[in-house]
Protein backbone atom coordinates (compact mmCIF):
# COMPACT_ATOMS: atom_id res chain seq x y z
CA UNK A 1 20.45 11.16 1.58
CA UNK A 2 17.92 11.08 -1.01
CA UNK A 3 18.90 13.20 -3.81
CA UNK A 4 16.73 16.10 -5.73
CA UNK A 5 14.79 15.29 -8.60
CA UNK A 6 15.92 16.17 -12.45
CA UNK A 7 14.02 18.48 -14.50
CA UNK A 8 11.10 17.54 -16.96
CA UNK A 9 12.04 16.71 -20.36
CA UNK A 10 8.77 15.99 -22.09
CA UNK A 11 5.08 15.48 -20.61
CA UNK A 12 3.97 11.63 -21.21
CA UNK A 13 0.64 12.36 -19.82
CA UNK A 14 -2.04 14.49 -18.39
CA UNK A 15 -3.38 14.59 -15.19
CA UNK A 16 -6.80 13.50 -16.18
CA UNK A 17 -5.53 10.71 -18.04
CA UNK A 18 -2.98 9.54 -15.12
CA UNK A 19 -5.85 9.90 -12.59
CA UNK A 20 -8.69 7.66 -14.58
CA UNK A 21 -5.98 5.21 -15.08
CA UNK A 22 -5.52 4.84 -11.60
CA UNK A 23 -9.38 4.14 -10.88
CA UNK A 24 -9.12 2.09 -14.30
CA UNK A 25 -7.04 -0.48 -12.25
CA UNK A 26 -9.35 -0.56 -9.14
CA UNK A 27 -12.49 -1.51 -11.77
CA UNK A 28 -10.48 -4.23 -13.03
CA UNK A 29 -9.63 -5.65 -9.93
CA UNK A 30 -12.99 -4.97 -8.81
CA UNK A 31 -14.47 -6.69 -11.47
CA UNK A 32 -12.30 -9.88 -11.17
CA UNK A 33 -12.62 -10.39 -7.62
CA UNK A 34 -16.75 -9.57 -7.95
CA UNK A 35 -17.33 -11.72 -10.91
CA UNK A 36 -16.20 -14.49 -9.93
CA UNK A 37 -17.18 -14.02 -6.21
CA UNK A 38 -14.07 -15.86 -5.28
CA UNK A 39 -11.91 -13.50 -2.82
CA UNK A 40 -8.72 -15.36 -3.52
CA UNK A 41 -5.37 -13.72 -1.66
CA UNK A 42 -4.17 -13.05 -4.88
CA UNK A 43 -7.64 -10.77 -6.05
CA UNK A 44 -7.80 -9.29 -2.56
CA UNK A 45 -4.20 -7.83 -2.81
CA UNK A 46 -4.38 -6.44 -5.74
CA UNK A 47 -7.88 -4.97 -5.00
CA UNK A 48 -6.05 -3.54 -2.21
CA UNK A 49 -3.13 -2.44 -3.80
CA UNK A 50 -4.99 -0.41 -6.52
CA UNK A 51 -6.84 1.45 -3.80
CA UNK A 52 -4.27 2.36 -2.16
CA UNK A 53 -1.86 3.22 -5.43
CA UNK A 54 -5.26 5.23 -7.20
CA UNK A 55 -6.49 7.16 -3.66
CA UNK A 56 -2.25 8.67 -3.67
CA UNK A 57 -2.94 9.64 -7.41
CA UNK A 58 -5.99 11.49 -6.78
CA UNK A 59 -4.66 13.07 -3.78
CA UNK A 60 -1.47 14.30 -5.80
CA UNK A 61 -3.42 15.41 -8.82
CA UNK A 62 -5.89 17.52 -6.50
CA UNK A 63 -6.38 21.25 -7.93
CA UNK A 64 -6.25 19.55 -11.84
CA UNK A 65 -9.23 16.97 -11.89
CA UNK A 66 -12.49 17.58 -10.73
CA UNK A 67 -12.33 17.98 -7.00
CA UNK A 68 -16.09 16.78 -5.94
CA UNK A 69 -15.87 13.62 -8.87
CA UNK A 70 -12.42 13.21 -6.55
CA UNK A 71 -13.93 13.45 -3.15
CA UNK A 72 -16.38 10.65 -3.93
CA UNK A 73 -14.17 8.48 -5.84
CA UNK A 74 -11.81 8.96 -2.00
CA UNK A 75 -14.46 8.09 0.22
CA UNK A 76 -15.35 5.00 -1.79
CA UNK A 77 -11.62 3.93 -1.88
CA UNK A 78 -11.35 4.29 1.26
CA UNK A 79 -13.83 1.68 2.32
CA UNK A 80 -13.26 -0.65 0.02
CA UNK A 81 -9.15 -0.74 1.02
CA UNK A 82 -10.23 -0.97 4.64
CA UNK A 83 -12.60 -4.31 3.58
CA UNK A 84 -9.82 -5.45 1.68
CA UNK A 85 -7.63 -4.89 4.01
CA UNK A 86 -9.13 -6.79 6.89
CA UNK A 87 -9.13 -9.70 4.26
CA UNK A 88 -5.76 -9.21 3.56
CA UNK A 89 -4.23 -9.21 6.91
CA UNK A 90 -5.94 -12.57 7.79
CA UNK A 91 -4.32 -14.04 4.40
CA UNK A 92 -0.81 -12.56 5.24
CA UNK A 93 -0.98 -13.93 9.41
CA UNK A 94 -2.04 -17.38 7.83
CA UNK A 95 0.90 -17.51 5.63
CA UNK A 96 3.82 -16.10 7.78
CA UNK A 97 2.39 -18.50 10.30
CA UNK A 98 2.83 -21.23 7.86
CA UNK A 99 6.42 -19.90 6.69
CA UNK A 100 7.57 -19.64 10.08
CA UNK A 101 6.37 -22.97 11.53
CA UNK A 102 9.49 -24.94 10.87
CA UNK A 103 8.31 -26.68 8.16
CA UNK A 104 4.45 -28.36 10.01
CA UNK A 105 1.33 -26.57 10.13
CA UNK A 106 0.92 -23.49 11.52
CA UNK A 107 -0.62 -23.72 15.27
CA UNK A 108 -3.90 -25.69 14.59
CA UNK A 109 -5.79 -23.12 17.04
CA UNK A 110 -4.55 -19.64 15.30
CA UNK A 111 -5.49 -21.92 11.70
CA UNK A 112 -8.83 -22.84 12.63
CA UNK A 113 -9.45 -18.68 14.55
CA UNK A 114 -8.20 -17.66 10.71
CA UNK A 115 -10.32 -19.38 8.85
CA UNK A 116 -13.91 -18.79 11.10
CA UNK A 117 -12.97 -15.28 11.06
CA UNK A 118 -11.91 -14.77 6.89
CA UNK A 119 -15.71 -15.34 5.48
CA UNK A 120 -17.32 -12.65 7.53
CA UNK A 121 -14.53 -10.09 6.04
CA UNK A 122 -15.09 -11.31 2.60
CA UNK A 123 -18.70 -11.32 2.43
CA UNK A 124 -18.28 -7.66 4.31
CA UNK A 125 -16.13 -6.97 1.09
CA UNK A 126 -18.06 -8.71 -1.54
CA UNK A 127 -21.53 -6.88 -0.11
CA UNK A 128 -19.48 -3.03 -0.55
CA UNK A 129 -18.75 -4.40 -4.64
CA UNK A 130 -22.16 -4.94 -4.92
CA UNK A 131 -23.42 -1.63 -3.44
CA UNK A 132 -20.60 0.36 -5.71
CA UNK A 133 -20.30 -1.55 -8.68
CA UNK A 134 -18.13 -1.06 -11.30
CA UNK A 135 -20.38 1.12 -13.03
CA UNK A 136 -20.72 3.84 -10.50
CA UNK A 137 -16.20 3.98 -9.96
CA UNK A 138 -17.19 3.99 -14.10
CA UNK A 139 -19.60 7.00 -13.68
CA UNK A 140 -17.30 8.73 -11.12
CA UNK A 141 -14.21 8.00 -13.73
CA UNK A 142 -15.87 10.00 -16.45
CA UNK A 143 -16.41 13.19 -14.21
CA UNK A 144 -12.70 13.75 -13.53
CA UNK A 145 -12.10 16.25 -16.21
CA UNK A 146 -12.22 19.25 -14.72
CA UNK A 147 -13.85 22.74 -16.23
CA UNK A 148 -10.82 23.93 -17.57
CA UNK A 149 -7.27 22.73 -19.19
CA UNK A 150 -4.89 21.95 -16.64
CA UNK A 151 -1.26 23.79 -16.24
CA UNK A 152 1.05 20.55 -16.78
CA UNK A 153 3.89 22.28 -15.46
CA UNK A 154 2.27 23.40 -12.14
CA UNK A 155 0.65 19.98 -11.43
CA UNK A 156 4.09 18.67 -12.28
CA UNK A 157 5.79 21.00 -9.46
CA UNK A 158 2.76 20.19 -7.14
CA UNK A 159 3.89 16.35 -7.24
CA UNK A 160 7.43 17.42 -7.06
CA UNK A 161 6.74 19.64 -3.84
CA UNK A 162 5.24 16.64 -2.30
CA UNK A 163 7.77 14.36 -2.92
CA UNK A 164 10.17 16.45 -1.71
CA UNK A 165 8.28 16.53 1.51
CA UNK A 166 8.00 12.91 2.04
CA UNK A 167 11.41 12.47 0.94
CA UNK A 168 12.76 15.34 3.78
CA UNK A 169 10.82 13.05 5.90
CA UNK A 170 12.05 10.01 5.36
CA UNK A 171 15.70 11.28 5.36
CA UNK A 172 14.35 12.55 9.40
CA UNK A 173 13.88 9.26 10.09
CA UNK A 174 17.25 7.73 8.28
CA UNK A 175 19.55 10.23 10.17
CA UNK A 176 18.31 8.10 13.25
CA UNK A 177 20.93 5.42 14.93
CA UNK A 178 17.80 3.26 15.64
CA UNK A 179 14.59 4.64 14.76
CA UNK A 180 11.44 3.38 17.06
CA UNK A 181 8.76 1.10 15.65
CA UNK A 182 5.94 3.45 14.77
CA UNK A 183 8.91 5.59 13.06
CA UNK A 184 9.17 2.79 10.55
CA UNK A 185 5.39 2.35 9.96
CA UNK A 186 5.04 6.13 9.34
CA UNK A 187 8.36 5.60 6.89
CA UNK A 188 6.64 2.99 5.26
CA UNK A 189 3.89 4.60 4.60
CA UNK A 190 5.43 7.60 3.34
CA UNK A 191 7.41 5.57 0.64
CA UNK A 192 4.68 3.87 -0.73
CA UNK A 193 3.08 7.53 -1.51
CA UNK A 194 6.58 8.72 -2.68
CA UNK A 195 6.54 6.14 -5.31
CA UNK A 196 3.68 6.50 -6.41
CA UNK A 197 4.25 10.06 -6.82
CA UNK A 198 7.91 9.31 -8.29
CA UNK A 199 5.81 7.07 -10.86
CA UNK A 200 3.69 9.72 -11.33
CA UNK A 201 6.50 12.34 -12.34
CA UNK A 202 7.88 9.61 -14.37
CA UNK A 203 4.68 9.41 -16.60
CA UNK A 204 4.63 13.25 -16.71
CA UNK A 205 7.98 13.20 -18.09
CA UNK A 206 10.33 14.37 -15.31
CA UNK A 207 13.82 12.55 -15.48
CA UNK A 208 15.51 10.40 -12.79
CA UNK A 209 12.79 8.54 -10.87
CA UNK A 210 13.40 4.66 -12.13
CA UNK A 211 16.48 4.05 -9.91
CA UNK A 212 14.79 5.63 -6.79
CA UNK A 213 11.57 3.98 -7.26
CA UNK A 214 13.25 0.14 -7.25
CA UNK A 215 15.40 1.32 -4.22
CA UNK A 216 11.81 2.20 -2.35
CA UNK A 217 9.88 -0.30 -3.55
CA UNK A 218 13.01 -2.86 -1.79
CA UNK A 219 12.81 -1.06 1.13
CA UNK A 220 9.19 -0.67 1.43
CA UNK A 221 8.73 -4.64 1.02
CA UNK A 222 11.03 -5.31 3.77
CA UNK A 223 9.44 -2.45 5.97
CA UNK A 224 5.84 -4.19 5.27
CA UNK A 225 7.35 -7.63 6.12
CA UNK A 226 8.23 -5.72 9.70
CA UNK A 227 4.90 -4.12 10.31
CA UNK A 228 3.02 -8.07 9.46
CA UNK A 229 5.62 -9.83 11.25
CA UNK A 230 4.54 -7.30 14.28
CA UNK A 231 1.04 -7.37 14.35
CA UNK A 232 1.50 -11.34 13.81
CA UNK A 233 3.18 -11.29 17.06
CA UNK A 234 0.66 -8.83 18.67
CA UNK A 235 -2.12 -10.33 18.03
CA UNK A 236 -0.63 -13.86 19.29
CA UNK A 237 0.48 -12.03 22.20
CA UNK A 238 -3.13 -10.90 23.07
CA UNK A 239 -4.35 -14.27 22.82
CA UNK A 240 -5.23 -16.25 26.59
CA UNK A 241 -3.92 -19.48 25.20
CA UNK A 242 -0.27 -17.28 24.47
CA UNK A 243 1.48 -19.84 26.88
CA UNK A 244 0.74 -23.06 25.01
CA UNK A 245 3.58 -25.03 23.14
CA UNK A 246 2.40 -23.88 19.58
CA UNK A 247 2.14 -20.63 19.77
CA UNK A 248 5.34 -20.33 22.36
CA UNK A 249 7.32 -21.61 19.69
CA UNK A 250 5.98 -19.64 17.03
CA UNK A 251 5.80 -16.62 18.68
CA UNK A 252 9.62 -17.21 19.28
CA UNK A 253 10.35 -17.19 15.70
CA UNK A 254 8.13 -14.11 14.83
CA UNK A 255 10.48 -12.15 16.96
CA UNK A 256 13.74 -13.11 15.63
CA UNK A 257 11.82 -12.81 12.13
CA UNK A 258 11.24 -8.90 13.07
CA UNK A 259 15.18 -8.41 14.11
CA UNK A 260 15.76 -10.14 10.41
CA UNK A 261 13.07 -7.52 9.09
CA UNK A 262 14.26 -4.74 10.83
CA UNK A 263 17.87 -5.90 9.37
CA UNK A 264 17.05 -6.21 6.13
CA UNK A 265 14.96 -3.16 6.03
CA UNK A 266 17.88 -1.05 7.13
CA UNK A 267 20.29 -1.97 4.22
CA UNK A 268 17.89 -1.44 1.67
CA UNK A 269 17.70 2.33 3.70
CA UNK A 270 20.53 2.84 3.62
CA UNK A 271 21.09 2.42 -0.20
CA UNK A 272 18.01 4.30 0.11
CA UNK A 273 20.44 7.28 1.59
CA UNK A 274 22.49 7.08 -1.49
CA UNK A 275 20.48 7.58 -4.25
């Protein structure tokens, strides 16, 4: 099982400070990808990433930053991960597609569906930059200091509490012989925010997160490669040309690329268990 977290040694960093450099890393990426208006995989991910990574921080540091500077800063994170998001799903299909296609191109017909369907996303995306800008997640940034001096130490057991939580979770699901599907999509999801908020005690100077957050962020990437492998399959499955050669075939391989996943995925778990 996952064991219990070491006691603080020294603060690194404040709240405030660990919460605007969340949303510091979402400008950046917004910036990049809206500059240049190019939504390249690589832009889009880490767009998406950031989100993701800075909507956990502000959520864990709730009660010590300003809660309605927060709320907004949520709801605007929120939509641009989704947009993101749909972006990035299309680039990850395309590319386990490729991967899995024996070494030709993916099926000409899921290629060509890909690639009429990825501008509308991205200009949905590129449109939601505009309307937010940088300068208004800049604006929102500046207002996170709340009225008063935060207590270090409680926000520190707040973030402790939660991990705890997530971590009780996840050992739920690890006690399983063979835990179901949407068990592992709820696990990964629940390890992305415990690293985040192991990071997060790591930066506020509590001791013995570094090992555990490399064993989750292993596990997580192998869980993820699951979950795309799956909705891959899915949404090939769905299709009313499923039957033909091409897909057949590749939709062969995205199922014995899941029972690899799901392999994999369970080792890293399973060190998981031990530290």
């Amino acid at each position: 099982m996952l064991a219990t977290l070491q006691s603080p040694k020294a603060v690194h960093a404040g709240p405030v400070r660990l919460a605007r450099g969340a949303i510091a890393e979402v400008i950046d990426a917004a910036e990049a990808l809206r500059n240049t208006r190019e939504a390249t995989p690589e832009r889009v991910h880490t767009l998406r990433r950031a989100c993701r990574s800075a909507s956990v921080e502000l959520n864990l540091l709730r009660g010590a930053i300003d809660e309605q500077a927060a709320d907004r800063l949520q709801k605007i994170l929120t939509k641009l991960r989704r947009r993101a998001g749909s972006v990035r799903d299309l680039d990850v299909h395309l590319e386990i597609a490729s991967e899995l296609a024996s070494g030709h191109e993916p099926p000409r017909r899921l290629q060509r569906e890909i690639e009429e369907e990825r501008p509308g996303h991205e200009q949905r995306l590129l449109a939601y930059l505009d309307k937010v800008a940088p300068r208004k997640l800049k604006r929102l940034r500046a207002r996170l200091s709340p009225g008063e001096t935060p207590d270090v130490g409680q926000v520190r057991d707040r973030v402790a509490e939660r991990a705890a939580k997530w971590i009780a979770r996840a050992n739920r699901v690890l006690s399983r012989p063979l835990p179901a599907e949407s068990a592992l999509h709820e696990l990964r999801i629940d390890l992305k925010k415990l690293r985040v908020s192991l990071r997060t005690l790591r930066q506020l100077g509590v001791r013995g997160t570094k090992r555990k957050e490399a064993v989750i962020v292993e596990a997580t990437r192998h869980l993820g490669r699951f979950h795309d492998v799956a909705t891959l399959r899915e949404r090939l499955e769905s299709r009313p040309d499923a039957d033909l050669p091409e897909i057949a075939t590749l939709l062969r391989s995205l199922r014995s690329e899941e029972g690899n996943a799901v392999v994999r995925a369970r080792e890293s778990l399973r060190r998981l268990r031990r530290v």
